[in-house]
Protein backbone atom coordinates (compact mmCIF):
# COMPACT_ATOMS: atom_id res chain seq x y z
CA UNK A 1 0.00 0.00 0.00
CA UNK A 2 1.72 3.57 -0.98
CA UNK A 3 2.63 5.60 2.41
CA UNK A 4 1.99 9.03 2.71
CA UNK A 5 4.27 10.92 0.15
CA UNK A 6 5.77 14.28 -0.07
CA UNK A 7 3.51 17.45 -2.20
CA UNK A 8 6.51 17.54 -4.10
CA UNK A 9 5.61 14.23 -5.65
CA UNK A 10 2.03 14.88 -6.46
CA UNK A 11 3.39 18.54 -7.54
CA UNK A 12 5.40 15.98 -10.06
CA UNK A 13 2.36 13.40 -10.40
CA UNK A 14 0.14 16.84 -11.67
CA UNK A 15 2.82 18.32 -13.65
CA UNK A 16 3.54 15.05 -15.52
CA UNK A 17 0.05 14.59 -16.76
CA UNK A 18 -1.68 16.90 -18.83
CA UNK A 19 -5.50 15.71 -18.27
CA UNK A 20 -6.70 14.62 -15.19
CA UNK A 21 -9.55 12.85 -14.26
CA UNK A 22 -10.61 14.27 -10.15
CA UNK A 23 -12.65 12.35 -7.90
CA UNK A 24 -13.63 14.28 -5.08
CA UNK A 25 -15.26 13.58 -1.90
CA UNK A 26 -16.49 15.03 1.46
CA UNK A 27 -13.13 15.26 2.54
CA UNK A 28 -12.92 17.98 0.03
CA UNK A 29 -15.50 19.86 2.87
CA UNK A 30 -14.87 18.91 6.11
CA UNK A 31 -13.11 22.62 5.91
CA UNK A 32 -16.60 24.44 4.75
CA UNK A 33 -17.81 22.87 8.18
CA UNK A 34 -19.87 20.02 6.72
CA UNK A 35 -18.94 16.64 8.50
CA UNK A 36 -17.69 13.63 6.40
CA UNK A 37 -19.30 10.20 7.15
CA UNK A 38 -16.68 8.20 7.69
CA UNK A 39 -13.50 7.78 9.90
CA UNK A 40 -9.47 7.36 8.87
CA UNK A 41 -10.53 3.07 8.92
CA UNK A 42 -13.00 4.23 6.03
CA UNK A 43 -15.97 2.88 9.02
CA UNK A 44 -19.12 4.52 9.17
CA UNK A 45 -18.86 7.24 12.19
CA UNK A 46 -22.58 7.23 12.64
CA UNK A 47 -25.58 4.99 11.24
CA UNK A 48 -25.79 4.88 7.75
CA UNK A 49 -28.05 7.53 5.44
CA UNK A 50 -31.72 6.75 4.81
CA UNK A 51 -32.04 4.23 2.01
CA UNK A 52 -34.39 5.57 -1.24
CA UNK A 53 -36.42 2.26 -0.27
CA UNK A 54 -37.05 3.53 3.08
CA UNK A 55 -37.95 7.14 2.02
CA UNK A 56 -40.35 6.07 -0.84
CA UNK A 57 -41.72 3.41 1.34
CA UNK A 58 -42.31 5.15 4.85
CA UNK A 59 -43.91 8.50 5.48
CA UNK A 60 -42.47 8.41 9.14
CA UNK A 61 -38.82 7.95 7.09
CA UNK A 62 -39.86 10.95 5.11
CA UNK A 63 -41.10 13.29 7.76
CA UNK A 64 -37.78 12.39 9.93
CA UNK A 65 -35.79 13.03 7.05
CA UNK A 66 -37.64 16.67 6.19
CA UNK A 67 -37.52 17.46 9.93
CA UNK A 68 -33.68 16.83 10.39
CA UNK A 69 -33.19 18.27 7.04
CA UNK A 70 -35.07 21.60 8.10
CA UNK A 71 -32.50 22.27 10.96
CA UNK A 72 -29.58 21.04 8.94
CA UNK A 73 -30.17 23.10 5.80
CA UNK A 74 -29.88 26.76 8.07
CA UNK A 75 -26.28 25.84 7.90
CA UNK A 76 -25.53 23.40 5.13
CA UNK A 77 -27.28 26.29 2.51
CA UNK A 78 -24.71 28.98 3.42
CA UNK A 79 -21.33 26.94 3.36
CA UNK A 80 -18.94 28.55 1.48
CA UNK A 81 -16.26 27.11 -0.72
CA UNK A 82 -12.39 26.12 1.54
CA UNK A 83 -9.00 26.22 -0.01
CA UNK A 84 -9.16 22.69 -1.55
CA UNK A 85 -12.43 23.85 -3.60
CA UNK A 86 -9.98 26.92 -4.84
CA UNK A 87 -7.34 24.76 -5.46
CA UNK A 88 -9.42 22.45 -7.67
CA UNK A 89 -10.46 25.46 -9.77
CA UNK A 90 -6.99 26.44 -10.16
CA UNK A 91 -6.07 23.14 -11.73
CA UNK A 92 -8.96 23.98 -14.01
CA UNK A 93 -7.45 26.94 -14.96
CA UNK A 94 -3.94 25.97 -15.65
CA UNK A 95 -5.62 23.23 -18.05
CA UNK A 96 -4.94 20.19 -16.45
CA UNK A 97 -8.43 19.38 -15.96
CA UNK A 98 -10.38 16.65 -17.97
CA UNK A 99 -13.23 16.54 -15.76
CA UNK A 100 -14.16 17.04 -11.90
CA UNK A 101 -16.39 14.08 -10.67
CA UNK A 102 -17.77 14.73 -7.02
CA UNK A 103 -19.70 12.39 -5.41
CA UNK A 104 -20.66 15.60 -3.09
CA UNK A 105 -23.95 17.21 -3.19
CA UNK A 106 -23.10 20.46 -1.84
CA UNK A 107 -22.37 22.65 -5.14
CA UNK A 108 -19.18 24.12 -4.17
CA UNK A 109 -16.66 23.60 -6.49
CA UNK A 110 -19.05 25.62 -8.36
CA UNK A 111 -19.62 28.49 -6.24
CA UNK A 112 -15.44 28.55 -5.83
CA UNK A 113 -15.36 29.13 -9.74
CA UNK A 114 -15.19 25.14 -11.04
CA UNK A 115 -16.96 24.84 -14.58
CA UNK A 116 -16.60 21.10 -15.87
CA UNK A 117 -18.12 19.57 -12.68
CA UNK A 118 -20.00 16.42 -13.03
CA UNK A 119 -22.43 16.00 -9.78
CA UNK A 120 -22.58 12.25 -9.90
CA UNK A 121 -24.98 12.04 -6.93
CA UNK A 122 -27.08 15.34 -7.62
CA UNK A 123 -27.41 18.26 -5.87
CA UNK A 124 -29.07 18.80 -2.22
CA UNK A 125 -29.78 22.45 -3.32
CA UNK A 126 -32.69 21.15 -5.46
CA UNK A 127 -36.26 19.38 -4.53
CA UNK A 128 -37.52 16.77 -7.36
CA UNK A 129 -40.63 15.48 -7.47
CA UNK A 130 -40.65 11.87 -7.83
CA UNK A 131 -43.88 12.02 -9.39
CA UNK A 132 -43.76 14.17 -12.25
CA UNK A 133 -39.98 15.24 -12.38
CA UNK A 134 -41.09 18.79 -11.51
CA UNK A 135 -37.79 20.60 -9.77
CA UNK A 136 -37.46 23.79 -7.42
CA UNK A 137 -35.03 25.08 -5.56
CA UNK A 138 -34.37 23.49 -2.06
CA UNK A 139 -34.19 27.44 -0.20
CA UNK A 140 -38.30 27.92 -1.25
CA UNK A 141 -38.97 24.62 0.00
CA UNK A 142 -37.33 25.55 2.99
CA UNK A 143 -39.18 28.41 3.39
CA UNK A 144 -42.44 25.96 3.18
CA UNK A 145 -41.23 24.10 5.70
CA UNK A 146 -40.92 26.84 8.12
CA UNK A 147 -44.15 27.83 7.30
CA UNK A 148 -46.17 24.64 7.74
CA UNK A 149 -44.26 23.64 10.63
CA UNK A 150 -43.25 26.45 12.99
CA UNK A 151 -43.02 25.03 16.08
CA UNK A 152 -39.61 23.23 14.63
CA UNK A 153 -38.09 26.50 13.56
CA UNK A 154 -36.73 27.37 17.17
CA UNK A 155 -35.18 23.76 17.68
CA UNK A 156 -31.54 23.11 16.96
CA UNK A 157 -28.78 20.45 16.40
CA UNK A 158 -25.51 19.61 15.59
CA UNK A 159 -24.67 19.00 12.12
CA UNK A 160 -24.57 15.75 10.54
CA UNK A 161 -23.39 14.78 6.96
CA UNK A 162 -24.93 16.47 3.82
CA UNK A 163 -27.68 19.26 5.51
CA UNK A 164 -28.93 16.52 8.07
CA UNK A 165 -28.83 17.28 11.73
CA UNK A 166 -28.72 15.43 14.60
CA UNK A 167 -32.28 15.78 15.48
CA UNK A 168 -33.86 13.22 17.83
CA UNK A 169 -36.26 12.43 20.51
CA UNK A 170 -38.96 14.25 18.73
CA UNK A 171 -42.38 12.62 17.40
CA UNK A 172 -41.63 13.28 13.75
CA UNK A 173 -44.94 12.21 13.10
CA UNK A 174 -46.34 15.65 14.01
CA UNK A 175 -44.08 17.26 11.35
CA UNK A 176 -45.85 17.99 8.05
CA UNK A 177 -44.43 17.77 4.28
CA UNK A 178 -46.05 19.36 1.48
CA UNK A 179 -46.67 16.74 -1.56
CA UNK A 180 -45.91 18.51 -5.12
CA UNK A 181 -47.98 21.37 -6.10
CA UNK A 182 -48.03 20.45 -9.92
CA UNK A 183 -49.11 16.62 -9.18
CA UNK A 184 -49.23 15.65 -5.35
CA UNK A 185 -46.70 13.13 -6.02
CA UNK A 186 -43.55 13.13 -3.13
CA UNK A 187 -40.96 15.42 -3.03
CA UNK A 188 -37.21 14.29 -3.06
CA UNK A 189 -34.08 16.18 -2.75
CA UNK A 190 -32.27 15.84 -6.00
CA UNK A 191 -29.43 13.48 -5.16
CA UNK A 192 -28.66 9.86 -5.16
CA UNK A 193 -30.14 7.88 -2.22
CA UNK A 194 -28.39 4.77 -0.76
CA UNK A 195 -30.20 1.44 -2.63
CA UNK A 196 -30.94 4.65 -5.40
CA UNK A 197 -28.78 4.00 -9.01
CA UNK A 198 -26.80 6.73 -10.35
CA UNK A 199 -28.60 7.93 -13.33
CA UNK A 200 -26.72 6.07 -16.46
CA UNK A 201 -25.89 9.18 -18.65
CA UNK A 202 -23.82 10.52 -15.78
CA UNK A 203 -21.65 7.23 -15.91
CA UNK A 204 -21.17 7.35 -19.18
CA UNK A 205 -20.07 10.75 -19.44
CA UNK A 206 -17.78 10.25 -16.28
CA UNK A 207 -16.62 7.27 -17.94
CA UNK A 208 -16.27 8.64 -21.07
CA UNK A 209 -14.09 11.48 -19.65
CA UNK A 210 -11.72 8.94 -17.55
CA UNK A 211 -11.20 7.33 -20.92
CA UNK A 212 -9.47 10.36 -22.84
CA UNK A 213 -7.55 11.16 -19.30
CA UNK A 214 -4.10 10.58 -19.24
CA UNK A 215 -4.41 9.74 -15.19
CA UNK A 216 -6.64 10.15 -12.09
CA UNK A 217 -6.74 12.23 -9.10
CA UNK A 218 -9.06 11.22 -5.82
CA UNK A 219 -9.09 14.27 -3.36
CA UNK A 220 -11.00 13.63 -0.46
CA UNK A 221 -12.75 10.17 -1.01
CA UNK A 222 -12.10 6.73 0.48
CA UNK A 223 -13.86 5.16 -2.62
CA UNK A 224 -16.23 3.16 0.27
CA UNK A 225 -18.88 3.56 -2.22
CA UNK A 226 -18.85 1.70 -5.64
CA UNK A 227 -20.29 4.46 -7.44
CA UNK A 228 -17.07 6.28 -6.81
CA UNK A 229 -14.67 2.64 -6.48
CA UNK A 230 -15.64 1.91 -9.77
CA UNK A 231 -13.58 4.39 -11.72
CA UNK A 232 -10.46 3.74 -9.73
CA UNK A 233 -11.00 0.17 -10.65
CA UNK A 234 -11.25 1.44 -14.02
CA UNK A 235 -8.39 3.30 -14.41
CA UNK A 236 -6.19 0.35 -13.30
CA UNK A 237 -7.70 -1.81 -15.42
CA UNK A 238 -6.54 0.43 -18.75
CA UNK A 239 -3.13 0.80 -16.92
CA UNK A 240 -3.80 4.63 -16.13
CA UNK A 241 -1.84 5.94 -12.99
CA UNK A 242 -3.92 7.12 -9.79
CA UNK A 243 -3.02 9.08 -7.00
CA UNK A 244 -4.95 9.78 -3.53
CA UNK A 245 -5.27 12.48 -1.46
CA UNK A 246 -7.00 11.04 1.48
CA UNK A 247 -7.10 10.88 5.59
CA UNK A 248 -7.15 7.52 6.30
CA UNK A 249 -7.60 3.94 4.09
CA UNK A 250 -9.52 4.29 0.72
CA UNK A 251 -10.78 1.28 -0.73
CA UNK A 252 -8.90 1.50 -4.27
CA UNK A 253 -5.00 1.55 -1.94
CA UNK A 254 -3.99 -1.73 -3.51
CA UNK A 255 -4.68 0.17 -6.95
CA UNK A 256 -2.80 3.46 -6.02
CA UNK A 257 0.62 4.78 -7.57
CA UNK A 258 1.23 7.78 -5.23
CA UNK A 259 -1.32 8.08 -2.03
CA UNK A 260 -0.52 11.78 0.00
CA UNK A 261 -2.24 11.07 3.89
CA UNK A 262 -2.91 15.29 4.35
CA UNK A 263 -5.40 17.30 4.84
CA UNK A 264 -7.00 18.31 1.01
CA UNK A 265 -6.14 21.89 1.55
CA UNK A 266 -2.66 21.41 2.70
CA UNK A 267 -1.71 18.74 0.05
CA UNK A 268 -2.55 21.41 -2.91
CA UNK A 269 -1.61 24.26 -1.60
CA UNK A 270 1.85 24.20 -3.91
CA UNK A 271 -1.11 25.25 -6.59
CA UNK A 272 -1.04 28.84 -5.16
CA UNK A 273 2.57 28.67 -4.44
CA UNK A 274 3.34 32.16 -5.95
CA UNK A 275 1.02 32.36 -8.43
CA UNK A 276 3.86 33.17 -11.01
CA UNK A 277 4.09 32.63 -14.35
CA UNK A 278 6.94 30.53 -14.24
CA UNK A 279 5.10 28.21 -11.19
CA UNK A 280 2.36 28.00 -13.14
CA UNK A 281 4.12 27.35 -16.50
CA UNK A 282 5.66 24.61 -14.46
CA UNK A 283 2.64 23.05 -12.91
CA UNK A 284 1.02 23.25 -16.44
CA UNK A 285 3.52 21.67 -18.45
């Protein structure tokens, strides 16, 4: 298994190849105050998310999901981008960049500047009806559930992993969710679900864009996941060099050419290093 490795080998590693294919992860936002789910082990720190079977199936699921998510989403819908997101959009801008896969939900590599950003598991900024497909934007939804549910606006809890909240000891079943206005069908936020398949036109194009990569980057991910593992795998399997950026174990180590154990920001800070021509003449090579 690599050991952790000096920036001035992934400096090389990023300088040697001219498109890279990024995998990011929610170690990639830990810094923008948004908790990661799993520990340095790659072990869940807390029970696992709700499954899309359990949501679809349960309305208690759903109104404990809503109700959580109401608390959660005061904070989670005003993070702002950390070093490693600006660091990510400076690789886009000194070309190196083939695509950015993130199997985040949060939207920040956009909001730090980030253009050719696949969202393999959606976006938790947007509600989707699972009915009719309608969408609309998770802050007005918000906003409804504040107003159909006041009595939860005053409560509070620490933060859990993608705008949940450690909310419990309440009798959910008191909370109320608004179906769809267009159909009355239920509303979902936009994003991949656990037991939920990532739509098949994002896996192409992900795949698609590992394909004409020279090499891949993970920043931030232990790969736990398959719809992350799977590219990793592969990338090996056509004999294209990988390097990690992780905390802790990732599931694709026995695939790994250079692994860097650092925190996201600190391993890619060299990318600001400067700012010169010449640095970035170097780093662009």
């Amino acid at each position: 298994m690599p050991t952790e490795t000096p920036n001035a080998d992934l400096k090389h590693f990023i300088a040697e190849h001219r498109r890279l294919f990024v995998v990011t992860g929610a170690g990639c936002s830990t810094d923008s105050g948004i908790p990661d789910y799993r520990d340095a082990g790659g072990s869940w720190k807390r029970s696992q998310p709700v499954t899309y079977q359990a949501f679809m199936g349960d309305v208690l699921t759903r109104q404990r999901y809503w109700a959580r998510s109401l608390i959660g989403w005061r904070r989670f819908g005003h993070a702002t981008p950390n070093d490693t997101h600006h660091a990510l959009f400076r690789l886009e801008q000194l070309g190196k960049l083939q695509l950015l896969m993130t199997q985040n939900v949060d939207g920040l590599h956009q909001r730090a500047g980030s253009r050719d950003v696949l969202d393999m598991h959606g976006r938790l900024d947007t509600v989707r009806c699972m009915g009719c497909e309608h969408r609309s934007p998770r802050q007005a939804f918000q906003q409804l559930l504040l107003a159909l549910n006041p009595s939860w606006a005053q409560l509070d809890a620490a933060d859990a992993p993608d705008g949940d909240a450690d909310l419990d000891g309440h009798d959910f079943s008191t909370f109320t969710i608004p179906p769809c206005p267009h159909c009355g069908g239920i509303l979902k936020p936009d994003v991949v679900f656990f037991g939920e398949n990532v739509p098949r036109d994002r896996v192409a194009r992900a795949m698609q864009a590992l394909d004409e990569a020279d090499a891949m980057l993970v920043v931030g991910s232990s790969l736990m996941v398959f719809s992350g593992y799977r590219f990793a795998h592969a990338a090996a399997k056509a004999g294209k060099p990988i390097a990690a950026v992780n905390l802790g174990r990732t599931r694709a180590d026995p695939l790994l050419n250079l692994k860097v154990e650092q925190p996201c920001a600190e391993a890619l800070g060299f990318l600001f290093e400067n700012e010169s021509a010449a640095s970035a003449e170097e780093i662009a090579q």
